[in-house]
C-alpha atoms as a PDB file:
ATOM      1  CA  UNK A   1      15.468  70.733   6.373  1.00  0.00           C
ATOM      2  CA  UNK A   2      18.015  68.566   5.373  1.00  0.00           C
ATOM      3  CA  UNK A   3      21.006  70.120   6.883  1.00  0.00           C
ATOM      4  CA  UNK A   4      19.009  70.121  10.531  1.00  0.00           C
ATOM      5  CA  UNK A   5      18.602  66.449   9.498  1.00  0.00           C
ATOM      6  CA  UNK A   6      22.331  65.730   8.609  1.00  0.00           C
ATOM      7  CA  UNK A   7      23.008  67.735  12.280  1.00  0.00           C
ATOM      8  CA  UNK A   8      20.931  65.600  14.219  1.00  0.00           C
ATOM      9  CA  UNK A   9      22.088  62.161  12.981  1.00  0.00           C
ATOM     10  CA  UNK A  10      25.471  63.327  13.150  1.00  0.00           C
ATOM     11  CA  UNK A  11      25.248  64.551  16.709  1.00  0.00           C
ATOM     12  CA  UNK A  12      23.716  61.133  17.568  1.00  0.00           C
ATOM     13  CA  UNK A  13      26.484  59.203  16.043  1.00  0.00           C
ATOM     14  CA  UNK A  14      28.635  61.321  18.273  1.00  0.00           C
ATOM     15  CA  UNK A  15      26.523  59.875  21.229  1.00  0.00           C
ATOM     16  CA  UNK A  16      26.365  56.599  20.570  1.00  0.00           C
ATOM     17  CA  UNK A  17      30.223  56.366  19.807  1.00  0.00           C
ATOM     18  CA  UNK A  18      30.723  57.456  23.694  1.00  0.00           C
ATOM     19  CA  UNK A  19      28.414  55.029  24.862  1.00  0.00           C
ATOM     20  CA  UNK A  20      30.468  53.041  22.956  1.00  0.00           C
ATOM     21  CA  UNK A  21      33.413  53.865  24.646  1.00  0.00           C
ATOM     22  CA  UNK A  22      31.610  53.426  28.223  1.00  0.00           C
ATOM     23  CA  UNK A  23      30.417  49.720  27.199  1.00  0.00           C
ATOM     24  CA  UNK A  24      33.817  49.424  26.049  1.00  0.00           C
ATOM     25  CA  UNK A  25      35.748  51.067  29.423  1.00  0.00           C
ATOM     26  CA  UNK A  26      33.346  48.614  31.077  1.00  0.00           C
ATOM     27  CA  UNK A  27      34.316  45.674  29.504  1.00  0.00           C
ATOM     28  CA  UNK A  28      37.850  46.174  29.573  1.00  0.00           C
ATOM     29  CA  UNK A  29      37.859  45.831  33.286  1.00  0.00           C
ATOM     30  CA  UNK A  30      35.554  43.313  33.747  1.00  0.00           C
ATOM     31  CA  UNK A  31      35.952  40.767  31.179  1.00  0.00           C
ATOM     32  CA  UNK A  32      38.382  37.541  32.851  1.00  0.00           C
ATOM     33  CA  UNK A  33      40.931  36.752  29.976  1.00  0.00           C
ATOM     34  CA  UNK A  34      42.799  38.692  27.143  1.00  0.00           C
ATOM     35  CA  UNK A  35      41.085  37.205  24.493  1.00  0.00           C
ATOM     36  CA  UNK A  36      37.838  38.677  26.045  1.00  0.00           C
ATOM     37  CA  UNK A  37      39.505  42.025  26.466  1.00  0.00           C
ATOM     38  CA  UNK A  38      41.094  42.452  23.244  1.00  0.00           C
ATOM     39  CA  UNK A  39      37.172  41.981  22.323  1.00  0.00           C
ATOM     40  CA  UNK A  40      36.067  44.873  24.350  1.00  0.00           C
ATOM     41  CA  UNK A  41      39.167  46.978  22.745  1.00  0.00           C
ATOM     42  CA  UNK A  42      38.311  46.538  19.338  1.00  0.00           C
ATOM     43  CA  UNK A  43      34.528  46.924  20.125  1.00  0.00           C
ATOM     44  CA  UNK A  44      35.496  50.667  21.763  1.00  0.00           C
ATOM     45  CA  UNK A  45      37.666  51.340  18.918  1.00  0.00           C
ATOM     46  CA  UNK A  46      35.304  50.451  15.973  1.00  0.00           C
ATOM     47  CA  UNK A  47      32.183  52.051  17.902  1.00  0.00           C
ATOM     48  CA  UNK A  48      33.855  54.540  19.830  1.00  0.00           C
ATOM     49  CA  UNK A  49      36.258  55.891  17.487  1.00  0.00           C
ATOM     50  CA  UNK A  50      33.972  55.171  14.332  1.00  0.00           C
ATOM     51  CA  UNK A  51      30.694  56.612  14.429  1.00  0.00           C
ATOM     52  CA  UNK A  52      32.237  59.984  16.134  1.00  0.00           C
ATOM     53  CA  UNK A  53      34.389  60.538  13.630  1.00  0.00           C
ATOM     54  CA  UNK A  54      31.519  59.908  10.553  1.00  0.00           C
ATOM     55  CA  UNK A  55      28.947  62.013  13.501  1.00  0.00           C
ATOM     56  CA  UNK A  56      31.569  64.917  13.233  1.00  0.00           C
ATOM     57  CA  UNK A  57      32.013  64.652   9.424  1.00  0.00           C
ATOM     58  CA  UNK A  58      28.091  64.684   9.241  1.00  0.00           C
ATOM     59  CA  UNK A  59      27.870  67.944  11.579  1.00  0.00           C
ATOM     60  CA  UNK A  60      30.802  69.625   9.773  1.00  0.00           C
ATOM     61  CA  UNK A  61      29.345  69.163   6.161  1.00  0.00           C
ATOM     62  CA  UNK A  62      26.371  71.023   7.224  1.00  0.00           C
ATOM     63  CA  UNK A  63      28.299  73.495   9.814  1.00  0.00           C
ATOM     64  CA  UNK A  64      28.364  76.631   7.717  1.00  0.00           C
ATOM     65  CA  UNK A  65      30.957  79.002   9.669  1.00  0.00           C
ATOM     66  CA  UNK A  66      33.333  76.887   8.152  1.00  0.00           C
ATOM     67  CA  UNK A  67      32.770  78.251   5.244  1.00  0.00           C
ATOM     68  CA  UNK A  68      34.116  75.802   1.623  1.00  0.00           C
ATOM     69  CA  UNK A  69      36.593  74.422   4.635  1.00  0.00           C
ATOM     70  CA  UNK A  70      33.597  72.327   6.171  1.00  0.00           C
ATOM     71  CA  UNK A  71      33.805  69.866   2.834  1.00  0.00           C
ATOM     72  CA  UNK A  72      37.246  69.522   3.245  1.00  0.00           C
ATOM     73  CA  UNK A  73      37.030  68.397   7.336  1.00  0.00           C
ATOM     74  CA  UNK A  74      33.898  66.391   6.172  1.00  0.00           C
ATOM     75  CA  UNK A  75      36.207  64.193   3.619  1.00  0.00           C
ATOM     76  CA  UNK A  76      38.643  64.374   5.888  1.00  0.00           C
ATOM     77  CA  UNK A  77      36.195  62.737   8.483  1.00  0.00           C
ATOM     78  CA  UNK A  78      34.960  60.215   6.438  1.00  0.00           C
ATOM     79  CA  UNK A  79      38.709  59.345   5.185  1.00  0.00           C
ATOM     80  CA  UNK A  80      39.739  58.759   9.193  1.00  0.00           C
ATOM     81  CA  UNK A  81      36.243  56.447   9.996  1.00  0.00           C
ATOM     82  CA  UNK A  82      36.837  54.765   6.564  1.00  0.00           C
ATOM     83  CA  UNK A  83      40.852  53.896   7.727  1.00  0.00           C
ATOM     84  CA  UNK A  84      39.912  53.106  11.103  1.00  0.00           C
ATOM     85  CA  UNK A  85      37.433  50.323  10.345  1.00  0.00           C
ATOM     86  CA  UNK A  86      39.538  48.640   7.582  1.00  0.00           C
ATOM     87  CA  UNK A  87      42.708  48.844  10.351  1.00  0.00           C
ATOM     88  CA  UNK A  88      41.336  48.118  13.458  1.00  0.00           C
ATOM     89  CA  UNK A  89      40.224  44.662  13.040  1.00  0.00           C
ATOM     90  CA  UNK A  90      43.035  43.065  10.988  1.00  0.00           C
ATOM     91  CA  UNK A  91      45.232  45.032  13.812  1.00  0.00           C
ATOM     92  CA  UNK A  92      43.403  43.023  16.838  1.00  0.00           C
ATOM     93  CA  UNK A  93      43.244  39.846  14.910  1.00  0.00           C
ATOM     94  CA  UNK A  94      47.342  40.042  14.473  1.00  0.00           C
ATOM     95  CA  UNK A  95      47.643  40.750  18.210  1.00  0.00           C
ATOM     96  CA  UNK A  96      45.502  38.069  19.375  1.00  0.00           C
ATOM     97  CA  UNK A  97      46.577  35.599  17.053  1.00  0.00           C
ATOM     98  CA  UNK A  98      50.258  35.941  17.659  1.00  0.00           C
ATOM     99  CA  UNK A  99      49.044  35.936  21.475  1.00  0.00           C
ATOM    100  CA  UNK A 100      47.448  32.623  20.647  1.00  0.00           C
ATOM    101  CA  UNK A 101      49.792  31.011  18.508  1.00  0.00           C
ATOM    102  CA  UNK A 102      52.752  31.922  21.024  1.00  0.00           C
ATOM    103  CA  UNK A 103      50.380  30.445  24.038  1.00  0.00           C
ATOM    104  CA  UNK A 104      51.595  33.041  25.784  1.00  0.00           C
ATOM    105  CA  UNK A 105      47.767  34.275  27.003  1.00  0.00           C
ATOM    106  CA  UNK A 106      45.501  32.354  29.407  1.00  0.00           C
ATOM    107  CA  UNK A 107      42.640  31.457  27.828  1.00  0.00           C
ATOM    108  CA  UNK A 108      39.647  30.207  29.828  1.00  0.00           C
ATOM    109  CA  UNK A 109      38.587  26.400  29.578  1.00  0.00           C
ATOM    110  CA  UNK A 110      37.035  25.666  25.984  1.00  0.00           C
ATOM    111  CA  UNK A 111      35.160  22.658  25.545  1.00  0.00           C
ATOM    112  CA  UNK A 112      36.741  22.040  22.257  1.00  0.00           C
ATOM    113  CA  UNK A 113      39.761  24.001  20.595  1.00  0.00           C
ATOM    114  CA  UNK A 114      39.824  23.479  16.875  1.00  0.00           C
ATOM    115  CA  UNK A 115      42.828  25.624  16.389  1.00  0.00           C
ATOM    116  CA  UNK A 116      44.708  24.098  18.740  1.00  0.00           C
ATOM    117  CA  UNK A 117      44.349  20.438  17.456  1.00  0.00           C
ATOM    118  CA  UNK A 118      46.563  22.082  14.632  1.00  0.00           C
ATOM    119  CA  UNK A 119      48.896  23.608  16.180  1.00  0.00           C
ATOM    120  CA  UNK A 120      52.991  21.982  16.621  1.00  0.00           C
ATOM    121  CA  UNK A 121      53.604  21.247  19.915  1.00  0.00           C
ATOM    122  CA  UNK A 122      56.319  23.149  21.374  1.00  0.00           C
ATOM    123  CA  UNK A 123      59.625  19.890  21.395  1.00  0.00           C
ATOM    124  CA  UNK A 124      58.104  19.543  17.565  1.00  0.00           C
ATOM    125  CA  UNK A 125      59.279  23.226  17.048  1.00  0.00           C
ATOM    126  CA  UNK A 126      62.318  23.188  18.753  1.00  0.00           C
ATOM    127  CA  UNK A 127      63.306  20.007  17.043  1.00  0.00           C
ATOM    128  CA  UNK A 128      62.298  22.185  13.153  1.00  0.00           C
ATOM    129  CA  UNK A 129      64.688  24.839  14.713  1.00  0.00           C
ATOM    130  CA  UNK A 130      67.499  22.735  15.578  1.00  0.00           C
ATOM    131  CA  UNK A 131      67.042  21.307  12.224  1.00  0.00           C
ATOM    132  CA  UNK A 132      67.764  25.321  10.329  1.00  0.00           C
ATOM    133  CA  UNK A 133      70.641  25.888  12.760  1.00  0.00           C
ATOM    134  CA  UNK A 134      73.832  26.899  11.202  1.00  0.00           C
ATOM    135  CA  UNK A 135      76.262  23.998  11.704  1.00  0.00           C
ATOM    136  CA  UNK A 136      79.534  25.980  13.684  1.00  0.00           C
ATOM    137  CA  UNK A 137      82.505  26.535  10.934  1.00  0.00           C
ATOM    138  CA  UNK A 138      80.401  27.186   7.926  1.00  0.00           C
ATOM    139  CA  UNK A 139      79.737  30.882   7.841  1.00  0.00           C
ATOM    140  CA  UNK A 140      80.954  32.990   5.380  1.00  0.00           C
ATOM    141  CA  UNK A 141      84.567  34.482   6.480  1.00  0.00           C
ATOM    142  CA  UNK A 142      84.165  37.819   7.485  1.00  0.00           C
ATOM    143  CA  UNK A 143      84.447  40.534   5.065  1.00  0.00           C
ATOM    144  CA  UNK A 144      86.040  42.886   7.522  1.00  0.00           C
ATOM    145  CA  UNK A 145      87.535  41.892  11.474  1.00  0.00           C
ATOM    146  CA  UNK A 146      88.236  44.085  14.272  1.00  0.00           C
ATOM    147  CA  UNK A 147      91.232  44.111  16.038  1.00  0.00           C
ATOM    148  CA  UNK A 148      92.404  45.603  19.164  1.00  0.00           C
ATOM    149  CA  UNK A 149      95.309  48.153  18.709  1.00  0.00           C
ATOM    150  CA  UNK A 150      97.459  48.177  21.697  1.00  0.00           C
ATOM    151  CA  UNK A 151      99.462  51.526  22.612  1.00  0.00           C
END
């Protein structure tokens, strides 16, 4: 009774993850700006790589032609869906936030940016960098040189 159970939910969570991944597809190519997109993206991969991967662990814990091997693709399973949701969203915030914080995406008009309030502006970075420059003359000498040899 219970391993019919443990079939069906896990065959489910293999449905909904590729309806997921459709709602996701969709999104990708409809959605205006990156930051929309990179929404979409993580959505698929949480959803759509997620719940398939527990759905499969599910249907191979209670998949007996596997024999004592079906425990072992079960953890393994749960191990994947467990790494993908702890990596997947600290990956898309780095992306978008270095997007953001370089300016290099279009965003759509905001009626108020917080973050960017906060943010240098770019002549108040370059000035910081000219600042760190090395002045010319006061490297270290060299600890080796090249020199052409001439034949």
């Amino acid at each position: 009774m219970i391993e019919e159970i443990l079939f069906v939910v896990g065959s489910v969570a293999i449905l909904l993850g590729a309806i997921y991944d459709l709602i996701a597809a969709i999104g990708l190519l409809r959605f205006p700006d990156f930051y929309m997109r990179s929404h979409a993206a993580t959505v698929g991969t949480i959803g759509g790589a997620t719940l398939p991967v527990f759905g499969a662990g599910l249907v191979a814990l209670v998949y007996h032609p596997l024999g004592s091997q079906r425990f072992f693709m079960a953890g393994i399973a749960f191990t994947v869906g467990v790494l993908i949701l702890l990596i997947a969203p600290t990956g898309s915030h780095s992306l978008v936030s270095a997007v953001y914080f370089g300016r290099i995406g279009k965003k759509s008009k905001l009626v108020i940016d917080q973050l960017e309030e906060d943010l240098p502006k770019r002549s108040d970075v370059a000035e910081l960098v000219k600042e760190h420059e090395e002045i010319p003359g006061e490297e270290e000498e060299p600890m080796f040189s090249f020199r052409r040899v001439g034949r």
